[in-house]
Every structure is written in structure tokens, then in C-alpha cells.
N, C-alpha and C. Protein backbone atom coordinates (compact mmCIF):
# COMPACT_ATOMS: atom_id res chain seq x y z
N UNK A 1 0.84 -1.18 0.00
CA UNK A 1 0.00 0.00 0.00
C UNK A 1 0.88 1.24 0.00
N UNK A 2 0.63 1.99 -0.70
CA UNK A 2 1.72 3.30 -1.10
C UNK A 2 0.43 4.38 -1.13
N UNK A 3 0.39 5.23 0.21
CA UNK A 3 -0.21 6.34 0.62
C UNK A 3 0.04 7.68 0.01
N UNK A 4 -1.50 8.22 -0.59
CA UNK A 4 -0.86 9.11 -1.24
C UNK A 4 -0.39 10.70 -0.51
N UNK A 5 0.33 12.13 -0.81
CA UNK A 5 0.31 12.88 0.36
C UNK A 5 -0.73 13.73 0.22
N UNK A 6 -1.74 13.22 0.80
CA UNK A 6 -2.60 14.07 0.50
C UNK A 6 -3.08 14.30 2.59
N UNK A 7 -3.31 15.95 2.99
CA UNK A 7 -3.45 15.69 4.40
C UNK A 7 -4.79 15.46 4.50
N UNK A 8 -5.00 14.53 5.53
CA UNK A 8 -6.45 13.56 5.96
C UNK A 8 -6.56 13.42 7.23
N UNK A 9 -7.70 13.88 7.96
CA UNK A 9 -7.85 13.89 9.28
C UNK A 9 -8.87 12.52 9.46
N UNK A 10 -8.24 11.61 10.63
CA UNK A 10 -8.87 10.33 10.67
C UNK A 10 -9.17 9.85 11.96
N UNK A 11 -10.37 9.93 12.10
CA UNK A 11 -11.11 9.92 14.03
C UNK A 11 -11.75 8.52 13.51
N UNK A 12 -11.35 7.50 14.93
CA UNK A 12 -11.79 6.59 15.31
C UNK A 12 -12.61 6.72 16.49
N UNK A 13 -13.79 6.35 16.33
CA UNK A 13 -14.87 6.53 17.98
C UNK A 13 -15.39 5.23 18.01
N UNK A 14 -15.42 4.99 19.48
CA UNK A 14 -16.17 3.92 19.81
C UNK A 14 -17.04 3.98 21.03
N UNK A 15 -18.31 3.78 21.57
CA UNK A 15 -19.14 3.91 22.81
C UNK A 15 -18.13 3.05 23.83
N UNK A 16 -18.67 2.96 25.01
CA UNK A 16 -18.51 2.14 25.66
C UNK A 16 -19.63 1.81 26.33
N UNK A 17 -20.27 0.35 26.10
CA UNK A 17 -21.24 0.03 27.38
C UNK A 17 -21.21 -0.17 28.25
N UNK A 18 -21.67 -0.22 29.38
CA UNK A 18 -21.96 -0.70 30.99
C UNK A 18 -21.03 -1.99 31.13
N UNK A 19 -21.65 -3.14 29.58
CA UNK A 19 -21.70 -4.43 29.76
C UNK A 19 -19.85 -4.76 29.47
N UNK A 20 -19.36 -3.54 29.03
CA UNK A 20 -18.09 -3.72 27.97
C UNK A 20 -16.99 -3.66 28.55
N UNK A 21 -15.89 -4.36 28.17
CA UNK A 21 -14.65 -3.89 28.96
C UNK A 21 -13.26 -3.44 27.93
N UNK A 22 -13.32 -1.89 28.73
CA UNK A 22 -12.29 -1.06 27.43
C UNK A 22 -11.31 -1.55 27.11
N UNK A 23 -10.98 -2.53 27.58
CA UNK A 23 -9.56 -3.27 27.45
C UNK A 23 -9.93 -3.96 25.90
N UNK A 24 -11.05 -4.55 26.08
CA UNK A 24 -11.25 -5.16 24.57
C UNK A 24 -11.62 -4.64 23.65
N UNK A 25 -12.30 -3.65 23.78
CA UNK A 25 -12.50 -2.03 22.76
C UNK A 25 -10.96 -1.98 22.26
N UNK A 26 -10.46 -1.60 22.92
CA UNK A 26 -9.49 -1.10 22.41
C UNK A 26 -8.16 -2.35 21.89
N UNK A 27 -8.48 -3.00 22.05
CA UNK A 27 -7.95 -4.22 21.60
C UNK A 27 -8.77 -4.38 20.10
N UNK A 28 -9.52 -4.39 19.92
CA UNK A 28 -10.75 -4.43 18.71
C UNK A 28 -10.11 -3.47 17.53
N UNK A 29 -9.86 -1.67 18.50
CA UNK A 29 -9.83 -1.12 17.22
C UNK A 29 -8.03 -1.35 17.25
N UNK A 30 -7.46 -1.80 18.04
CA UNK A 30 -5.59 -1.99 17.74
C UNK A 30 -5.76 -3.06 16.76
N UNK A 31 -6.59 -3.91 16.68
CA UNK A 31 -6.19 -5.10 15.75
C UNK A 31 -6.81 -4.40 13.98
N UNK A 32 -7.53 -3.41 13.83
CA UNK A 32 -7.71 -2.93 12.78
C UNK A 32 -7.03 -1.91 12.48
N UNK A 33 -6.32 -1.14 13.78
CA UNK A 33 -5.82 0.24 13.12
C UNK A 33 -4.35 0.08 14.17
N UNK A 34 -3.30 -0.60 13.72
CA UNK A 34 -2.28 -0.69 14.69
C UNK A 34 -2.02 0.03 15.57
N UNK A 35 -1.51 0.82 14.83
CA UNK A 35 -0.80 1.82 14.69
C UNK A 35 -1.58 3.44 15.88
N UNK A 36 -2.93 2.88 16.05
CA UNK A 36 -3.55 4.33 16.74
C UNK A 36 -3.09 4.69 17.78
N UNK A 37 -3.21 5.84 18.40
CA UNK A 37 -3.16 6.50 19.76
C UNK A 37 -4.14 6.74 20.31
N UNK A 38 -4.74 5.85 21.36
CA UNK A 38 -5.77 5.61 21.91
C UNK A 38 -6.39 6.70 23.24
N UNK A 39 -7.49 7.11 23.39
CA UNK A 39 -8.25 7.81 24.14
C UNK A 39 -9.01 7.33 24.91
N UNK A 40 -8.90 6.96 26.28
CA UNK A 40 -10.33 6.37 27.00
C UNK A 40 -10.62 7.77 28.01
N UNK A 41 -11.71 7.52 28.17
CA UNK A 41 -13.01 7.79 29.11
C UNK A 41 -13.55 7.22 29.32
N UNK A 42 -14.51 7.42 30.32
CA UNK A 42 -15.56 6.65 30.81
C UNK A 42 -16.53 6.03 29.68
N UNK A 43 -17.12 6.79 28.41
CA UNK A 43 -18.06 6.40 27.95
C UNK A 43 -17.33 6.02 26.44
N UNK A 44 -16.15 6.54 26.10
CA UNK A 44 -16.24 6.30 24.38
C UNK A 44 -14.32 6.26 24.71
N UNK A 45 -14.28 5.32 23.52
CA UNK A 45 -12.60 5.60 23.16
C UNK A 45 -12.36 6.28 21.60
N UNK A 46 -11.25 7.14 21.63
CA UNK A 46 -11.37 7.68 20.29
C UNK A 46 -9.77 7.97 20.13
N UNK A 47 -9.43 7.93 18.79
CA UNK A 47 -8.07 7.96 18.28
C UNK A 47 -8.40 8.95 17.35
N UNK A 48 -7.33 9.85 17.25
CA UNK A 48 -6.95 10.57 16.03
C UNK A 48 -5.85 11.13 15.53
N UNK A 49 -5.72 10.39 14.23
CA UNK A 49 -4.52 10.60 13.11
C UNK A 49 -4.52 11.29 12.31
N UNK A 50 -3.56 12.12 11.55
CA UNK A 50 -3.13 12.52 10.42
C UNK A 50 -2.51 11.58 9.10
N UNK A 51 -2.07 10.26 9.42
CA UNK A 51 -1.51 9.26 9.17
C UNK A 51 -2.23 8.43 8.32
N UNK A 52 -2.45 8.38 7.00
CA UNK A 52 -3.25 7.78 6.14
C UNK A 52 -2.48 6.20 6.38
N UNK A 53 -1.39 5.86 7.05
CA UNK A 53 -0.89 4.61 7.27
C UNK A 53 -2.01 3.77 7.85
N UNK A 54 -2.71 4.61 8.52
CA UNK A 54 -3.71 4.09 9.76
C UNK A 54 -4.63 2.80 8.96
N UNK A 55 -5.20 3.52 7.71
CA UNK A 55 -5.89 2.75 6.92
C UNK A 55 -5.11 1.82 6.31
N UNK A 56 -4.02 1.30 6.69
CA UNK A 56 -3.55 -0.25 5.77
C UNK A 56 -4.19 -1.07 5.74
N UNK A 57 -4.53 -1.60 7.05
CA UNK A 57 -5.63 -2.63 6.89
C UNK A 57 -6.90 -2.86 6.11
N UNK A 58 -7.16 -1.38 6.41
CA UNK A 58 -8.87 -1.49 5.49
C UNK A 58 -8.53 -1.18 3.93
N UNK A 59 -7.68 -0.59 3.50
CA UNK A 59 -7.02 -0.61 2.31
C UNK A 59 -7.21 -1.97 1.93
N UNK A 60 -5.87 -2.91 2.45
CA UNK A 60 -5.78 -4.08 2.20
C UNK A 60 -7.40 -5.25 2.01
N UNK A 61 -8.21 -4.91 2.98
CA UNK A 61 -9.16 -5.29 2.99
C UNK A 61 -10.24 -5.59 1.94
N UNK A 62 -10.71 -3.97 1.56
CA UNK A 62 -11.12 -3.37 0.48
C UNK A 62 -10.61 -4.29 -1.07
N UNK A 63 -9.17 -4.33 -1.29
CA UNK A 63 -8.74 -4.98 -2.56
C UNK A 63 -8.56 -6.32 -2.38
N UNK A 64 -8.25 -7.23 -1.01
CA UNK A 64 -8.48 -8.48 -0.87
C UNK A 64 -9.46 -8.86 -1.40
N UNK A 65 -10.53 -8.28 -1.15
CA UNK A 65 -11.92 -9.14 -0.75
C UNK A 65 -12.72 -8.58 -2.24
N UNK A 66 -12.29 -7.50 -2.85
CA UNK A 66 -13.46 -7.45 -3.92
C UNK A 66 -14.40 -6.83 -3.17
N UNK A 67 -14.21 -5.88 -2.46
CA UNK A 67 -15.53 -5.01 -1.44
C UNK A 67 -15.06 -3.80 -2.14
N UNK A 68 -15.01 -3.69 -3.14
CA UNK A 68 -14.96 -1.98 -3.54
C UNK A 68 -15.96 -1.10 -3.37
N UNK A 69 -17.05 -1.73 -4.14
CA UNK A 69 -18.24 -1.42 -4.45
C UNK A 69 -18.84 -1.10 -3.03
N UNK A 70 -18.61 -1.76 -2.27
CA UNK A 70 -19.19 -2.09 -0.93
C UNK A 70 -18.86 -0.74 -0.15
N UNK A 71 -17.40 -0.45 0.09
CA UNK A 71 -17.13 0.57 0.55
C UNK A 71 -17.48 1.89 -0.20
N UNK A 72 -17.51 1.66 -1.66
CA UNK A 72 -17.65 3.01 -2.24
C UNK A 72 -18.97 3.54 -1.82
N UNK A 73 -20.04 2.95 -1.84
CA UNK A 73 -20.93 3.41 -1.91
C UNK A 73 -21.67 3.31 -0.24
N UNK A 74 -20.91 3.22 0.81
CA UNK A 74 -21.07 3.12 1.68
C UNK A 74 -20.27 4.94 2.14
N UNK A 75 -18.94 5.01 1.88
CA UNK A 75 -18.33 6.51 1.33
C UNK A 75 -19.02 7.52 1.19
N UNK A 76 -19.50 7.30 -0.08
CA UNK A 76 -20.39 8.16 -0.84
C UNK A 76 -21.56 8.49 -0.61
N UNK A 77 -22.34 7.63 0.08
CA UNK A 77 -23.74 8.11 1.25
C UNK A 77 -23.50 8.84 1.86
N UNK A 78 -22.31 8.37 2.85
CA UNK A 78 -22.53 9.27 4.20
C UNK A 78 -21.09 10.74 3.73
N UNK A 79 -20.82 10.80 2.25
CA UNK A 79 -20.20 12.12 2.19
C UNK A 79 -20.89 13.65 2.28
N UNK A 80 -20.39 14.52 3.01
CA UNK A 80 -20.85 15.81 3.42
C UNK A 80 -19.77 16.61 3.36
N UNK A 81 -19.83 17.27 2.45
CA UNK A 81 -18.96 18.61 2.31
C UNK A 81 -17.48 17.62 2.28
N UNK A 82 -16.58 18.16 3.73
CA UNK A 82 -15.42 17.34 3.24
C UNK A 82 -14.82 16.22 3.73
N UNK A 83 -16.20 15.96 4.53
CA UNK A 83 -15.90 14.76 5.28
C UNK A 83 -16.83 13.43 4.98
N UNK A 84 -16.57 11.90 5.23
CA UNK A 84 -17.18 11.03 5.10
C UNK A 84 -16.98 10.28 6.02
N UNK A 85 -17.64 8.96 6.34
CA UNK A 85 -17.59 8.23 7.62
C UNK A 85 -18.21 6.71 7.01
N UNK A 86 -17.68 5.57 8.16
CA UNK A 86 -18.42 4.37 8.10
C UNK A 86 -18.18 3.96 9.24
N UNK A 87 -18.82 2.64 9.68
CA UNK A 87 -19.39 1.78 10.41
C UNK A 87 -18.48 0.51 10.44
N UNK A 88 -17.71 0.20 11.67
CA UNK A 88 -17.08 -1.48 11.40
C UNK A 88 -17.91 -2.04 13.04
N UNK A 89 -17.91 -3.72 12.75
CA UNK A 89 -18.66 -4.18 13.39
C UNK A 89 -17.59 -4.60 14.73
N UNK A 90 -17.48 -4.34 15.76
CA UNK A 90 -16.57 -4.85 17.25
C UNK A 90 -16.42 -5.46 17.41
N UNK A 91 -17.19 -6.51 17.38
CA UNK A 91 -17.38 -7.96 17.83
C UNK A 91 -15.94 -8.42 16.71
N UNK A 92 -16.24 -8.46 15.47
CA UNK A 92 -15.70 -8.63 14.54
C UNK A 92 -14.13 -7.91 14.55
N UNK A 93 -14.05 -7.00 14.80
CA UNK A 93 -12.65 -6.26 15.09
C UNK A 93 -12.03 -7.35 15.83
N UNK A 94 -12.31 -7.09 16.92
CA UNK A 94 -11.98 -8.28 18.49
C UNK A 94 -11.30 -8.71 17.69
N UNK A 95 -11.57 -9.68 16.67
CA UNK A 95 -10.94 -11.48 16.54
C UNK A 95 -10.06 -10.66 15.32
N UNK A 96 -9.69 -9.60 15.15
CA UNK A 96 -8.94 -9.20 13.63
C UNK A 96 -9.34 -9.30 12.52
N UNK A 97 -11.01 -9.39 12.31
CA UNK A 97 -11.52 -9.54 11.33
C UNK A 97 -12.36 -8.17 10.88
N UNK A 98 -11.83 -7.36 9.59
CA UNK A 98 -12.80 -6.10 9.34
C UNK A 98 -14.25 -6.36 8.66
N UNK A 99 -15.46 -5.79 9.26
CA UNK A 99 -16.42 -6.64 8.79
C UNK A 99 -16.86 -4.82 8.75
N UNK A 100 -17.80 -4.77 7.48
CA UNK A 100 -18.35 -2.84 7.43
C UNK A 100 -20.03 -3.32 7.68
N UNK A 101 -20.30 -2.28 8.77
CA UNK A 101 -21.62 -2.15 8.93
C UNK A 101 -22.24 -1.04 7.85
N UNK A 102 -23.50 -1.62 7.45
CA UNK A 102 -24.39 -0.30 6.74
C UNK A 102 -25.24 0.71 7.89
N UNK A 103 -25.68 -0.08 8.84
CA UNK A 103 -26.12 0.37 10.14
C UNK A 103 -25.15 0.35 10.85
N UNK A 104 -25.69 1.02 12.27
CA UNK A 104 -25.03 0.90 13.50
C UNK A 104 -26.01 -0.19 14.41
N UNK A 105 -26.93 -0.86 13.89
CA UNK A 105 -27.65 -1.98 14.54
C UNK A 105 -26.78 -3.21 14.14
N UNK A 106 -26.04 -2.92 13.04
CA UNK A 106 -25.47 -4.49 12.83
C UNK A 106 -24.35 -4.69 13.45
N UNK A 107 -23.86 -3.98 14.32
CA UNK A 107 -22.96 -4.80 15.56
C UNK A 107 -24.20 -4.15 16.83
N UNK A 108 -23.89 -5.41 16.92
CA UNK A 108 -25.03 -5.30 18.47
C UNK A 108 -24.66 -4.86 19.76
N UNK A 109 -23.19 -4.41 20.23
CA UNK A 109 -22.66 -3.43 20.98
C UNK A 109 -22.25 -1.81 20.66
N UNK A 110 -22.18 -1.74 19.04
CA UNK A 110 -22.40 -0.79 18.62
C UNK A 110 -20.93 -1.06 17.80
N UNK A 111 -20.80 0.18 17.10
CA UNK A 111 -20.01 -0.05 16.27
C UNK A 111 -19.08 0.66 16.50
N UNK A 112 -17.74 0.71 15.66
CA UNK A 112 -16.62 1.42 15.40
C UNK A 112 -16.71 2.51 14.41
N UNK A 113 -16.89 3.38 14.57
CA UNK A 113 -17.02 4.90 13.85
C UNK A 113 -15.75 4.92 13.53
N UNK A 114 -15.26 5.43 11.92
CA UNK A 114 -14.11 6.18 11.46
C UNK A 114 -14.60 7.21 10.49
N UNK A 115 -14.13 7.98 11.31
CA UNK A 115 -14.62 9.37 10.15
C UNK A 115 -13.62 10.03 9.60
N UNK A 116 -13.31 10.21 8.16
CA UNK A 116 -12.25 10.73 7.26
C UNK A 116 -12.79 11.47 7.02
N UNK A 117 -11.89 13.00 7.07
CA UNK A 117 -12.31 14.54 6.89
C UNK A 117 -10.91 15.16 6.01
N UNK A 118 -10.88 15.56 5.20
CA UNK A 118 -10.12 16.07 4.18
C UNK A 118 -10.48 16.86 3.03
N UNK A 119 -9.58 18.13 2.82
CA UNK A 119 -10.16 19.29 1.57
C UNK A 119 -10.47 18.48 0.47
N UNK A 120 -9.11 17.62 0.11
CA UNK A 120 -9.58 16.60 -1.14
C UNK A 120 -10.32 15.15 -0.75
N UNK A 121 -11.13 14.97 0.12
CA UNK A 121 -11.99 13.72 0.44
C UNK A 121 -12.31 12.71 -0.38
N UNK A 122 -12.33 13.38 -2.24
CA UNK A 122 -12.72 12.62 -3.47
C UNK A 122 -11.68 12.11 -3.57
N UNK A 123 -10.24 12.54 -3.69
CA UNK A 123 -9.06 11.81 -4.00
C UNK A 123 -8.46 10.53 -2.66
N UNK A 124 -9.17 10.64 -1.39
CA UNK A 124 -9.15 9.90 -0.83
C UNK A 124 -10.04 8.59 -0.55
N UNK A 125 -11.11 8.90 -1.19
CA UNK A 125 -12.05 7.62 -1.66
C UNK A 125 -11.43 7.28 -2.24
N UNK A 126 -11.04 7.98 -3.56
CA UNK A 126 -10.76 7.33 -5.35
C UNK A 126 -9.29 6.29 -4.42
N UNK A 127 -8.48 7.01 -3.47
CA UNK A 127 -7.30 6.10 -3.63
C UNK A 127 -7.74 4.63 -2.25
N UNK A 128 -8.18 4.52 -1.51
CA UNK A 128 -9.15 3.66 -1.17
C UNK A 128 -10.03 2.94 -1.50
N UNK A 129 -10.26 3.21 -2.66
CA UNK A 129 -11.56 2.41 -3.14
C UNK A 129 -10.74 2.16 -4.82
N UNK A 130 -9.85 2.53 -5.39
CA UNK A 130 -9.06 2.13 -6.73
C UNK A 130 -7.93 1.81 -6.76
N UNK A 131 -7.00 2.90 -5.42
CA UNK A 131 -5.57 2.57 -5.51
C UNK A 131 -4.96 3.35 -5.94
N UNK A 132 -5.63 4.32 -6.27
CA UNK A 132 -4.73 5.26 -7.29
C UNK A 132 -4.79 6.84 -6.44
């Protein structure tokens, strides 16, 4: 994966429930985003990068699997002005597996929020979702 320089602001959020223990939250989003610098509180953990490295995994993911389509248009819904966002499922993180929610009902503890905010946001889909 060869990142392009383009600057990209990249927030990871996650709730925390009653039932949950942050240790595995954050174990969840380390096994998808190595590399983060992690935030707890009481109710939510949240990371934020400048570091388009962050996304290797889901990069990798994305062109493994033939989920282009999947992500693009998952992207492209929730794009606003210069930011966009999606949904990964926790449960699924946990075990190192990236699984993309269309909801936030389809992980049933809630999900992993990453929201990508950048002037050029289009050239950061296009290189996420083509490579280029």
C-alpha cells in the first residue's frame, strides 16, 4: 500500500457500554488500526490521526476481498462537504476480522465509527476504493 500525500484527518470513535470492557474495545480497534493512539473515558474511546498509514488494513481489505463497491458506496452516502464516515462491526474487530456495517444496529454493541475529513476527500475515496 503506497499512501498518497494528500493531508487527511482520521477519528476513530467507539461507545462504551456498561456491559463492555475497554480493554477489549481497544484491543478491537488496535487489531484494525495498529498503529492508533488511543483515548479512554468513561463512555467512548477515540483515536486521532493525520496518518493515512492508519488505513492499511482497510485498504488491504477493500482490494483483498473485492468489497470496492461495498465501501464506495457506503463513502459516498454518508459524504458531506469534506468529510465522510463508516461503520465497522466490534465484535468482529476483536478477533482481527474487518467486517463494514451499513447500520449501527449491525454490531449489536455498537459499532466502530471512522470518520475521514479532508479538503480533497474525493481523491481519498478514489485512492481507497481504486488505488490510485
Amino acid at each position: 500500500m503506497r499512501s498518497p500525500n494528500i493531508s487527511c484527518k482520521i477519528e476513530i470513535f467507539s461507545s462504551i457500554n456498561s456491559s463492555e470492557d475497554p480493554k477489549k474495545i481497544e484491543t478491537a480497534i488496535l487489531n484494525v488500526f495498529p498503529d492508533a493512539k488511543i483515548k479512554t473515558d468513561n463512555f467512548s474511546i477515540i483515536s486521532n490521526s493525520k496518518d493515512l498509514h492508519l488505513l492499511e488494513k482497510i485498504y488491504d481489505v477493500i482490494h483483498s476481498n473485492q468489497s470496492q463497491k461495498i465501501y464506495q458506496r457506503q463513502l459516498e452516502k454518508n459524504l458531506e462537504n469534506d468529510s465522510t464516515w463508516f461503520y465497522l462491526n466490534k465484535q468482529a474487530a476483536f478477533v482481527g476480522t474487518v467486517a463494514l456495517c451499513e447500520e449501527a444496529e449491525e454490531s449489536p454493541l455498537g459499532p466502530i465509527k471512522v470518520v475521514l475529513t479532508s479538503s480533497n476527500i474525493d481523491r481519498i475515496i478514489d485512492w481507497l476504493i481504486l488505488g490510485n
